[in-house]
Protein backbone atom coordinates (compact mmCIF):
# COMPACT_ATOMS: atom_id res chain seq x y z
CA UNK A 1 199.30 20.84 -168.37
CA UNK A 2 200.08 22.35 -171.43
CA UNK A 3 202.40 24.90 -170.82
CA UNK A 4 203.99 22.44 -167.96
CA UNK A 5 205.66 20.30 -170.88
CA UNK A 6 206.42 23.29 -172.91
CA UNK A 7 203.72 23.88 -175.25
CA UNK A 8 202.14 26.96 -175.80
CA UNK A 9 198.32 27.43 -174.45
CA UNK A 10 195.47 30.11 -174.39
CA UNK A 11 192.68 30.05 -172.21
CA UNK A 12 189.87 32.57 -173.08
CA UNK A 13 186.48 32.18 -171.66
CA UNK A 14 183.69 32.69 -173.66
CA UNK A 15 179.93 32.01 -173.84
CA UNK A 16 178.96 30.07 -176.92
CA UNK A 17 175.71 31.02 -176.87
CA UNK A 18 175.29 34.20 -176.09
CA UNK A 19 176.50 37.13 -178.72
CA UNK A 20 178.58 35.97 -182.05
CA UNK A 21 180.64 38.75 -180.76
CA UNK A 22 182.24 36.28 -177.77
CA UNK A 23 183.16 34.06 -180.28
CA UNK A 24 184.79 36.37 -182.64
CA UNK A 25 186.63 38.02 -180.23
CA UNK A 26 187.82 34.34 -178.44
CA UNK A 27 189.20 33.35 -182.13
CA UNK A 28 190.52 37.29 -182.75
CA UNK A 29 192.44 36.29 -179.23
CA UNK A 30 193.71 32.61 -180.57
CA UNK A 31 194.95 34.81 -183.77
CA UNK A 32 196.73 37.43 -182.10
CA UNK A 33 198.22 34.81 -180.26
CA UNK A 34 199.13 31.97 -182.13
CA UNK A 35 199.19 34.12 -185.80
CA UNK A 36 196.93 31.09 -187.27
CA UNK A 37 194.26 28.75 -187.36
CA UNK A 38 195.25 25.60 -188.38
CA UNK A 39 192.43 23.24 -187.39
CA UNK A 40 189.54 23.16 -184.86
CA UNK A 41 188.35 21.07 -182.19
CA UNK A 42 184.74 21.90 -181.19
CA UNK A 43 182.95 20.46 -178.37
CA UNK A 44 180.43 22.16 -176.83
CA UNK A 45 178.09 20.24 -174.42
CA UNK A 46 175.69 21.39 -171.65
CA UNK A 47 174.18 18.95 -168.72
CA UNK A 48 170.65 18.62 -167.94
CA UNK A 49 168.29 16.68 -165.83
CA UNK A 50 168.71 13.02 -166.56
CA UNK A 51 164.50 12.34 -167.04
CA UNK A 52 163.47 10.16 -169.83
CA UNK A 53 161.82 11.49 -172.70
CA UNK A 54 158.46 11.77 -172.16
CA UNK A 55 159.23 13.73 -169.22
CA UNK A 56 161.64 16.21 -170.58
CA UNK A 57 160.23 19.18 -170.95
CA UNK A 58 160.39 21.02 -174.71
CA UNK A 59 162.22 23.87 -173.06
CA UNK A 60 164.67 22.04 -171.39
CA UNK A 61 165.36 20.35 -174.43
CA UNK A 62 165.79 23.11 -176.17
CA UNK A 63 168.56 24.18 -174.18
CA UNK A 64 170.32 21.33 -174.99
CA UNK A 65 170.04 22.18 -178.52
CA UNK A 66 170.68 25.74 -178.72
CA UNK A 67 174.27 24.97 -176.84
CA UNK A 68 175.25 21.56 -178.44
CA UNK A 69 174.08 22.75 -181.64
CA UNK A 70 174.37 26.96 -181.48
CA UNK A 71 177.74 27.03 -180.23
CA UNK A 72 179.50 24.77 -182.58
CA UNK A 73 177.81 26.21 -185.27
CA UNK A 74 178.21 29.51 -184.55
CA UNK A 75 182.30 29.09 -183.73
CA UNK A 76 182.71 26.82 -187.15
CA UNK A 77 181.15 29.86 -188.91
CA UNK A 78 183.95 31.91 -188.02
CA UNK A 79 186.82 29.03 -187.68
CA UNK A 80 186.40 28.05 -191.26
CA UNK A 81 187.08 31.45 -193.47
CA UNK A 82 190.42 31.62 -191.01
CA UNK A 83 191.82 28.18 -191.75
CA UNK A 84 190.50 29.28 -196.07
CA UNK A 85 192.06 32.05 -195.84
CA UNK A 86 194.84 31.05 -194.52
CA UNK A 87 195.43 28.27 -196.57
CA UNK A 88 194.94 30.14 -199.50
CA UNK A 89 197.74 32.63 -198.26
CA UNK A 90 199.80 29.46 -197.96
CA UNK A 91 199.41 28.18 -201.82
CA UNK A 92 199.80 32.17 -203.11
CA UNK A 93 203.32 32.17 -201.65
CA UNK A 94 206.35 31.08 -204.40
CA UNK A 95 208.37 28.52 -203.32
């Protein structure tokens, strides 16, 4: 949809949870391609069961939290010295 009205658009797939090394390299990608990071949109989000509660079991719940959780933390670790950095660049420069 993106590209159809004329914006630019990268698609990488990557596994939130699994190495930090997938998420480096998906925001290495969004670099190369874009040359910046201006701001990030995180929303990570895995289904389970719906069970109430009481009947959820601790594992499946911790699912839930190790990719809801996990993964945004894990790609805001990395998104957030790009965007500093970045903007730091941005004031250094004379106008």
């Amino acid at each position: 949809m993106i590209k159809e009205a004329g914006g630019p658009a990268l698609a990488v797939k990557c596994d939130l949870c699994q190495a930090e090394e997938q998420v480096k390299r998906c925001l290495g990608q969004a670099i190369e391609t874009f040359g910046l990071l201006d701001f990030a949109f995180n929303n990570s989000c895995v289904e389970q069961k719906q069970a109430l509660t009481e009947e959820l079991a601790v594992e499946e719940w911790g699912g839930v939290i190790h990719t809801d959780l996990r993964g945004v933390f894990l790609c805001l670790k990395y998104e957030i010295p790009l965007c500093t950095s970045m903007n730091e660049d941005e004031e250094e420069e004379p106008s």
